[in-house]
Each structure stands twice: as C-alpha cells, then as structure tokens.
C-alpha atoms as a PDB file:
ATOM      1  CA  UNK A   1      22.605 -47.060  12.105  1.00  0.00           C
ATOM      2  CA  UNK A   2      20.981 -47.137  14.938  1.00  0.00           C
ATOM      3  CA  UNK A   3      17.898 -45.426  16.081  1.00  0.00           C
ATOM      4  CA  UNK A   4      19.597 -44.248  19.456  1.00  0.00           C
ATOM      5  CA  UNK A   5      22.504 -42.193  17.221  1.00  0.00           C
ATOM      6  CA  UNK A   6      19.337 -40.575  14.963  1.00  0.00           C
ATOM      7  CA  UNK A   7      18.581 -37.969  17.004  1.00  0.00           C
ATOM      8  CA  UNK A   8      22.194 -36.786  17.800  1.00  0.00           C
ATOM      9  CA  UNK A   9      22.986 -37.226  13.955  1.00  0.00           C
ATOM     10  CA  UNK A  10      20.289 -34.912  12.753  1.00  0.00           C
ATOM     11  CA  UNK A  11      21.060 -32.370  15.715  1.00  0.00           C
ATOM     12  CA  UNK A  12      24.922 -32.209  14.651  1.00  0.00           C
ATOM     13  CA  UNK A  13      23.961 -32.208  11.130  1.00  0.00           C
ATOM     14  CA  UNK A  14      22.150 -29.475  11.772  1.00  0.00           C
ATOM     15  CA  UNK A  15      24.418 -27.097  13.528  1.00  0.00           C
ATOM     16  CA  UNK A  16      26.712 -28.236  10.726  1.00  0.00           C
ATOM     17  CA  UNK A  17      24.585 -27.163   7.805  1.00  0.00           C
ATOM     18  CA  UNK A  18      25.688 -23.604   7.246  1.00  0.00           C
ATOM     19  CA  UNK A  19      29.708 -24.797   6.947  1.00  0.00           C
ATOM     20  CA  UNK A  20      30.878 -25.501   3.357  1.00  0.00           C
ATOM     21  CA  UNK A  21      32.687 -28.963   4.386  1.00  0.00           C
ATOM     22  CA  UNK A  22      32.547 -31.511   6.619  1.00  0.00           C
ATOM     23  CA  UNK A  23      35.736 -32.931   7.814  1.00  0.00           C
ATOM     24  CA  UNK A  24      36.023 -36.798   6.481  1.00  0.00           C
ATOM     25  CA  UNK A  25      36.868 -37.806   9.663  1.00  0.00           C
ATOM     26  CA  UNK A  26      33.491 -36.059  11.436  1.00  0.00           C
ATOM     27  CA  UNK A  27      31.147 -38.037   9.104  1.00  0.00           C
ATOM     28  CA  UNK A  28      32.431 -41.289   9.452  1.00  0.00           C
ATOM     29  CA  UNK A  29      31.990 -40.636  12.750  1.00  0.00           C
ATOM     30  CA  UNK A  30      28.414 -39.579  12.461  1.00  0.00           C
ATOM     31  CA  UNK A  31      27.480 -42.331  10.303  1.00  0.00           C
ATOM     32  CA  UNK A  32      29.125 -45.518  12.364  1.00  0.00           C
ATOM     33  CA  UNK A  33      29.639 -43.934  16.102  1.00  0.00           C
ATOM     34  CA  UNK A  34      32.644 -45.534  18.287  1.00  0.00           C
ATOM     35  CA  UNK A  35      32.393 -45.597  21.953  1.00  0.00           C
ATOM     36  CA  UNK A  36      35.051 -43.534  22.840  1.00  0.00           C
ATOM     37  CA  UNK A  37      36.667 -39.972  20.596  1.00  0.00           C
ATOM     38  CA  UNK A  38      39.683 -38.465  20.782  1.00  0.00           C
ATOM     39  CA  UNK A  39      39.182 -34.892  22.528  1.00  0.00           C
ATOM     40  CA  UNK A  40      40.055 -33.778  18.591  1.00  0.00           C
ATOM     41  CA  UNK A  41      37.023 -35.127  17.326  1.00  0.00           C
ATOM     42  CA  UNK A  42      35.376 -34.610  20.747  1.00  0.00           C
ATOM     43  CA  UNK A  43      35.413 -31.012  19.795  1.00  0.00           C
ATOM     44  CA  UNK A  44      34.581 -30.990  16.043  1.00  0.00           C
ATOM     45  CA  UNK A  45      31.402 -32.705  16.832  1.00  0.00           C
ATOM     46  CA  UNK A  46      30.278 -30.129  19.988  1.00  0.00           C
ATOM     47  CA  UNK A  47      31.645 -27.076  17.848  1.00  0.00           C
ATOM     48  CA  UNK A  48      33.456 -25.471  20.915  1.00  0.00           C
ATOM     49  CA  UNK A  49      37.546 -25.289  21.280  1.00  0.00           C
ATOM     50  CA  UNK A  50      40.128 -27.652  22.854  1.00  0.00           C
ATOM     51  CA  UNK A  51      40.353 -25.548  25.950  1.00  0.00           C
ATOM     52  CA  UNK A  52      36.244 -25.702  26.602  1.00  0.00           C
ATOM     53  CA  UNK A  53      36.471 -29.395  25.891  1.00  0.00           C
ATOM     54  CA  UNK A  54      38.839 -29.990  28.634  1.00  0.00           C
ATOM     55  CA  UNK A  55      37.031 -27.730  30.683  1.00  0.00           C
ATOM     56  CA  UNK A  56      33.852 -29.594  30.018  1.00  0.00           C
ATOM     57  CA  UNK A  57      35.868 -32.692  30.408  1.00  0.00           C
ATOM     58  CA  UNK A  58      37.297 -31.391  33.832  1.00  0.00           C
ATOM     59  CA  UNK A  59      33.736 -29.802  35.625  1.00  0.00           C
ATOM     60  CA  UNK A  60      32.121 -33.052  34.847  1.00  0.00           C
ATOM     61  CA  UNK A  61      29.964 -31.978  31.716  1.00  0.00           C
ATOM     62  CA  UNK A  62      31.655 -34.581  29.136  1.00  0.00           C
ATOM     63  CA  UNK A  63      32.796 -38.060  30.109  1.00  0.00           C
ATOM     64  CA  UNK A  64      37.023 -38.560  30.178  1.00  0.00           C
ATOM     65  CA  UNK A  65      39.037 -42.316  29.657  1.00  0.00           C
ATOM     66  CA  UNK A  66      42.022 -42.057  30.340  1.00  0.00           C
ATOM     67  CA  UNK A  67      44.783 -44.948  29.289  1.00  0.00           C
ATOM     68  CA  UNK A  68      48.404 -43.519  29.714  1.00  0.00           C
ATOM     69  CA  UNK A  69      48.568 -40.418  27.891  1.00  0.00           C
ATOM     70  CA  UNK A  70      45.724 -40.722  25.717  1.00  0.00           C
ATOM     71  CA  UNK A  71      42.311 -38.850  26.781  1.00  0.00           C
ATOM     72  CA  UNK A  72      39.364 -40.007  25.215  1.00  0.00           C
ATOM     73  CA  UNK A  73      35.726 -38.643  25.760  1.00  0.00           C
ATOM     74  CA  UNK A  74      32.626 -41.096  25.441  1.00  0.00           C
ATOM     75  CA  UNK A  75      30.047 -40.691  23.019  1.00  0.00           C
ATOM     76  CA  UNK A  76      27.245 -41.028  25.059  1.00  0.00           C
ATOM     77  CA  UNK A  77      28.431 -38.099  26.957  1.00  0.00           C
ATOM     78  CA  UNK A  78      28.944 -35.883  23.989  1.00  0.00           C
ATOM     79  CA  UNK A  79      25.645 -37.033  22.832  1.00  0.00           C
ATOM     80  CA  UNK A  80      23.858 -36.269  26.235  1.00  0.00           C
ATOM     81  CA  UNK A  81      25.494 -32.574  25.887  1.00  0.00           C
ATOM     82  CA  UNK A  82      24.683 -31.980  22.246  1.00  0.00           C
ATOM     83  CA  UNK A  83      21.128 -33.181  23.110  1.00  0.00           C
ATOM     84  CA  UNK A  84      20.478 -30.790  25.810  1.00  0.00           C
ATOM     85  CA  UNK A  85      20.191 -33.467  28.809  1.00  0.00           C
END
C-alpha cells in the first residue's frame, strides 16, 4: 500500500467504524485502490446516496469517465473530497 492511499484509508476507516460490516467489495477497495470506481462504490466509500453522487459528479465536486454507458468516478477525486481539499 502506498503511503499516498494512508491517509484516505484511515479517514474512511474511520467514518466506517461505528457500522457492524464492511461490504467485501469496500475493503478490497481500501486495501489495493483502482483508478477509476463505479458510482456504486463511489458512494459506499463517501457515505452519501446515488443521487448526491451524481450531483457531486455533475457540479464538479467528484471526477466522472465516461465510456459508453458506464460512469466511473476517479479515486483521486473521491479521495480529494473525503480529505477535505
């Protein structure tokens, strides 16, 4: 892991604490980060809904790629958010 994901890993971990279970999919994704998330896992990891994700994603707040159909949101976006920048 790298020390650039550290800081975002302890920060979701710790918004995370007080829930009984973290969804398998969120922790992989915690522990080896891609570049880009599906707007699913986009919004596990900030906490907020699918409508405020594509809100975020549409005011400029979060990062969108778009290929076809498929809308994906960049980590280093999500991490800039959850990291207060």
């Amino acid at each position: 892991m790298t020390k650039k994901y550290s800081k975002f890993i302890e920060i979701v971990s710790q918004r995370r604490a007080n829930r009984i279970r973290k969804p398998k999919r969120l922790t992989k994704l915690l522990n080896d980060p891609p570049l880009l998330v599906s707007v699913k896992d986009a919004q596990g990891l900030v906490g907020y809904s699918r409508s405020k994700v594509f809100t975020m994603l549409a005011d400029g707040t979060l990062t969108r790629v778009k290929s076809g159909k498929s809308t994906r949101v960049t980590m280093e976006s999500i991490m800039a958010f959850v990291e207060g920048k």
